[in-house]
PDB file of N, CA and C in Angstrom:
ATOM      1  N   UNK A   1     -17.363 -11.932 -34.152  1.00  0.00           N
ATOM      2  CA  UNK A   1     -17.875 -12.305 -35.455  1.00  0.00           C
ATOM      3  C   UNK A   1     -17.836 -11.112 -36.416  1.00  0.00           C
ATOM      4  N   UNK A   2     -18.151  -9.417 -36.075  1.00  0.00           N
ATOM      5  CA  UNK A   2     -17.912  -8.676 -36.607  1.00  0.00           C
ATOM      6  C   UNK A   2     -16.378  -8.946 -37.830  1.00  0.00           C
ATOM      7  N   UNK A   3     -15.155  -8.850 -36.886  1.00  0.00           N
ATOM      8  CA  UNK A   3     -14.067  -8.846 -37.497  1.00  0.00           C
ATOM      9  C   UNK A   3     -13.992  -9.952 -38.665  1.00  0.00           C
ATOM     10  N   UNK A   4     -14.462 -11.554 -38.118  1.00  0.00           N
ATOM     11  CA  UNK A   4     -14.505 -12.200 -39.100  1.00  0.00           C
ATOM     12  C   UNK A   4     -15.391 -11.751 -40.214  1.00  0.00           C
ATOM     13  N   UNK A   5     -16.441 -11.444 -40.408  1.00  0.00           N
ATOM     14  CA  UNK A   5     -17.300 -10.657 -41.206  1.00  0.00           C
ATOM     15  C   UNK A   5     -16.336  -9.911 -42.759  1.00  0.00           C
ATOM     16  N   UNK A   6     -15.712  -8.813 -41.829  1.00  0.00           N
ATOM     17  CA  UNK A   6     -14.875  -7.697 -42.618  1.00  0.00           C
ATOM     18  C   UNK A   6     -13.918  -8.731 -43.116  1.00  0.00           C
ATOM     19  N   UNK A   7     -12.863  -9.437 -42.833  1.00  0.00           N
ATOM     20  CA  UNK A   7     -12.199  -9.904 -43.498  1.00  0.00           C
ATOM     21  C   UNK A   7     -12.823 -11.053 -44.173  1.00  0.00           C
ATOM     22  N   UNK A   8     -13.730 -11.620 -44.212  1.00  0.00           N
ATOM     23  CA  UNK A   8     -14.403 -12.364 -45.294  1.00  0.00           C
ATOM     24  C   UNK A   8     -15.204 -11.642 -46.061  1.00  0.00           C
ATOM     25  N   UNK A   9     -15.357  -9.970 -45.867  1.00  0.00           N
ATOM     26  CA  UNK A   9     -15.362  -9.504 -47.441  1.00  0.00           C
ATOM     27  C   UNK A   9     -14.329  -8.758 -47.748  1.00  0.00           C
ATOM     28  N   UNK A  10     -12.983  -8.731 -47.496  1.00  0.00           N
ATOM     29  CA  UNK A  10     -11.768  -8.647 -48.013  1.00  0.00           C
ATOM     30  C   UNK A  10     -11.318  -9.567 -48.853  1.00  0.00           C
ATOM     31  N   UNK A  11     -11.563 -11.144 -48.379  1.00  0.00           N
ATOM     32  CA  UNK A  11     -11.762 -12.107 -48.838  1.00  0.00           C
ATOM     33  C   UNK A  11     -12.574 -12.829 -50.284  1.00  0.00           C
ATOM     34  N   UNK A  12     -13.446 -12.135 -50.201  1.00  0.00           N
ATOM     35  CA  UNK A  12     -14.288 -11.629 -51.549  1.00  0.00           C
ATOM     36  C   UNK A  12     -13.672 -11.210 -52.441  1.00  0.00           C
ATOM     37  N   UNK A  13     -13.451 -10.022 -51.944  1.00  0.00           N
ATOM     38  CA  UNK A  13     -12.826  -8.944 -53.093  1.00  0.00           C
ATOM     39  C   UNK A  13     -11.413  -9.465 -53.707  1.00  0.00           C
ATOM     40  N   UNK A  14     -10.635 -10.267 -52.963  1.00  0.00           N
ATOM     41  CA  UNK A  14      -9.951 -11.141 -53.380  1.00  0.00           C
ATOM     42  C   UNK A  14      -9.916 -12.012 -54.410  1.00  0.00           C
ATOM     43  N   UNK A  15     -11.104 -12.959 -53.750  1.00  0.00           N
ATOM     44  CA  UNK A  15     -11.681 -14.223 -54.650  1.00  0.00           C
ATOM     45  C   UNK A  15     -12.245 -13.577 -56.120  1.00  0.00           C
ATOM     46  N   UNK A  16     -12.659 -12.129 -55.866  1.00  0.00           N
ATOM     47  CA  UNK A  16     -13.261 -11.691 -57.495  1.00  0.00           C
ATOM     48  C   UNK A  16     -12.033 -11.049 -58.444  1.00  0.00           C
ATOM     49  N   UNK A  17     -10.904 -11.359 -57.772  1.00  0.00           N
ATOM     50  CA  UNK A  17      -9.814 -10.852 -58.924  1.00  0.00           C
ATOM     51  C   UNK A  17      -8.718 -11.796 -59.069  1.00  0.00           C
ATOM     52  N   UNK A  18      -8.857 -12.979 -58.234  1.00  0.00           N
ATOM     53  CA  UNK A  18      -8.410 -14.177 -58.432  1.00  0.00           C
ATOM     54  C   UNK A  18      -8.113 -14.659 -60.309  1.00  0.00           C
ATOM     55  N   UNK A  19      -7.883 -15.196 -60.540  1.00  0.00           N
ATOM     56  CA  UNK A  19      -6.999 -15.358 -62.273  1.00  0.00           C
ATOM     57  C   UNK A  19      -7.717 -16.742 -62.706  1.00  0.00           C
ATOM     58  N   UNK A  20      -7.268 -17.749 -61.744  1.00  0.00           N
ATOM     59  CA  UNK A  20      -7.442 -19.218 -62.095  1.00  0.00           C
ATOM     60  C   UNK A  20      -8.068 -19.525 -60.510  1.00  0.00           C
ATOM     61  N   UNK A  21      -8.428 -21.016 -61.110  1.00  0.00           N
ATOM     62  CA  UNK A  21      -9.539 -21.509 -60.157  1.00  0.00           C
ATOM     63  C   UNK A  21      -8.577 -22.395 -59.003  1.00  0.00           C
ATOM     64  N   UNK A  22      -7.389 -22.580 -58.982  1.00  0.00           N
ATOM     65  CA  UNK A  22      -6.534 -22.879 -57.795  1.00  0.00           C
ATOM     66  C   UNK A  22      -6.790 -21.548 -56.813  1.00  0.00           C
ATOM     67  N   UNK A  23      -6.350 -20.477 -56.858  1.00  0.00           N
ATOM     68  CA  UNK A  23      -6.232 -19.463 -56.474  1.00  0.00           C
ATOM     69  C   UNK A  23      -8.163 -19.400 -55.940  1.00  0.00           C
ATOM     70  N   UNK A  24      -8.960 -19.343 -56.287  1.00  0.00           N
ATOM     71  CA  UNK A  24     -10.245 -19.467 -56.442  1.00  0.00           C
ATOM     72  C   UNK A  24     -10.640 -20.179 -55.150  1.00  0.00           C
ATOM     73  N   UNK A  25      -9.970 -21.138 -55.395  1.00  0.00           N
ATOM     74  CA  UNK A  25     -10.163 -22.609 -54.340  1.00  0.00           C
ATOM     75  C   UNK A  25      -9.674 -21.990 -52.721  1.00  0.00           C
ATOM     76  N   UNK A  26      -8.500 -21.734 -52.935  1.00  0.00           N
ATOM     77  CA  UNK A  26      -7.463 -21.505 -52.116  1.00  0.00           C
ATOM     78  C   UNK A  26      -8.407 -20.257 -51.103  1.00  0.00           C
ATOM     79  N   UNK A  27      -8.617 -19.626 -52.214  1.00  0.00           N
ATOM     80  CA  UNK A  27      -9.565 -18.181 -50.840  1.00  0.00           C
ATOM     81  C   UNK A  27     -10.788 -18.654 -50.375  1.00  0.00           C
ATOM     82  N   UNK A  28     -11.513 -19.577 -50.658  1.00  0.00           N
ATOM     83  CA  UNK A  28     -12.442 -20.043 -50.370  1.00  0.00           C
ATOM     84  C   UNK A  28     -12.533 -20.832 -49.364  1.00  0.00           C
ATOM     85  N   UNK A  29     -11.525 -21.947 -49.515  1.00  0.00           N
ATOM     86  CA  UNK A  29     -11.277 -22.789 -48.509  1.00  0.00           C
ATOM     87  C   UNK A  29     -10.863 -21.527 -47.032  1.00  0.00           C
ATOM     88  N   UNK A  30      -9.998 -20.910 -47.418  1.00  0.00           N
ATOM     89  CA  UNK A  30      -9.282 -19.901 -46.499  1.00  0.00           C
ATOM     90  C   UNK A  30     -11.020 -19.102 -45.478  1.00  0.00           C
ATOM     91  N   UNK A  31     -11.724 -18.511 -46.261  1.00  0.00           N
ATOM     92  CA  UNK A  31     -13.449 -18.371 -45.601  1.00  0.00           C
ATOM     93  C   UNK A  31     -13.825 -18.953 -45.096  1.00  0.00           C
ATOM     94  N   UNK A  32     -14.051 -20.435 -45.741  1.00  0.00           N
ATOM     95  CA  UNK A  32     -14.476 -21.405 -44.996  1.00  0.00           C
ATOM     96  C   UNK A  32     -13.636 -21.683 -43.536  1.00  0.00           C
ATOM     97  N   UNK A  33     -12.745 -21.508 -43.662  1.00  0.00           N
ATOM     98  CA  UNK A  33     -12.086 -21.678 -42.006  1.00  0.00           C
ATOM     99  C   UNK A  33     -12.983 -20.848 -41.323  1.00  0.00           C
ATOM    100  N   UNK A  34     -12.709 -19.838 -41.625  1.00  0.00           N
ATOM    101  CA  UNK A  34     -12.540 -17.778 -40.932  1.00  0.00           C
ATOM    102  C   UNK A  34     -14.099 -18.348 -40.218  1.00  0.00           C
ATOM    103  N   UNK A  35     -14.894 -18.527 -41.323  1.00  0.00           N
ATOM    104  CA  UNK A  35     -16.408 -19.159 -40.790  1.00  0.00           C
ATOM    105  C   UNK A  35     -16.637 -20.212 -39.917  1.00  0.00           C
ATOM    106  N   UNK A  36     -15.749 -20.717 -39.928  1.00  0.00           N
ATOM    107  CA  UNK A  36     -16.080 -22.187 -39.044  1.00  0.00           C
ATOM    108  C   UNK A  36     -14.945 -21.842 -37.380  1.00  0.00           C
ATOM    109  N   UNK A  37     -14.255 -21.110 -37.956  1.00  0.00           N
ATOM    110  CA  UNK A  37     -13.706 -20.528 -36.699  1.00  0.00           C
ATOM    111  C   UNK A  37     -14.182 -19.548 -35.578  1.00  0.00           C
ATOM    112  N   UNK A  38     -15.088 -19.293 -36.505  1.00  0.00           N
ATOM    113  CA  UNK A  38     -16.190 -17.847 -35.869  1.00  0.00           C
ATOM    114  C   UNK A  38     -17.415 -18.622 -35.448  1.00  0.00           C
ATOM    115  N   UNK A  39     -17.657 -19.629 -35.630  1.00  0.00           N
ATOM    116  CA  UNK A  39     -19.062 -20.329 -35.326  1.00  0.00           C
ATOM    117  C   UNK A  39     -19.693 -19.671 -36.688  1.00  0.00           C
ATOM    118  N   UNK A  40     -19.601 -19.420 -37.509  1.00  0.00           N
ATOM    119  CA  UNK A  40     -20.729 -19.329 -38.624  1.00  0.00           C
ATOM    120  C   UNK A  40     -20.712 -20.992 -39.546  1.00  0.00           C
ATOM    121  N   UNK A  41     -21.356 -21.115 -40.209  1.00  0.00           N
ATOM    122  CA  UNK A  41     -21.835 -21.860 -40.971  1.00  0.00           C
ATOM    123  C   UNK A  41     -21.345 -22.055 -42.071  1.00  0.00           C
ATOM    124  N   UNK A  42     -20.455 -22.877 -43.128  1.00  0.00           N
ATOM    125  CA  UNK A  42     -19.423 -22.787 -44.089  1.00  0.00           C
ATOM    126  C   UNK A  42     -20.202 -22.929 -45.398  1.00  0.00           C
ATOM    127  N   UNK A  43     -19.556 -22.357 -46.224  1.00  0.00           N
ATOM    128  CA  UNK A  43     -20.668 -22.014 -47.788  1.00  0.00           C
ATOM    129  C   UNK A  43     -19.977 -22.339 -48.301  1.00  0.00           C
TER     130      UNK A  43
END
């Protein structure tokens, strides 16, 4: 869960320089896996 962690705030830092809200969507959904793949809880 660590690793998923770090790359869902890579993931972040992503999503905060994202342009448009496709792109927006797209990294989010992409977390939401990372989280649900890790056993965490999807936001």
């Amino acid at each position: 869960m660590e690793r998923a962690d770090k790359i869902i705030g890579v993931l972040a830092a992503v999503y905060g320089v994202c342009v448009d809200q496709t792109s927006k969507d797209e990294v989010h959904r992409l977390a939401n896996e990372l989280r649900k793949a890790s056993g965490q809880p999807e936001q």
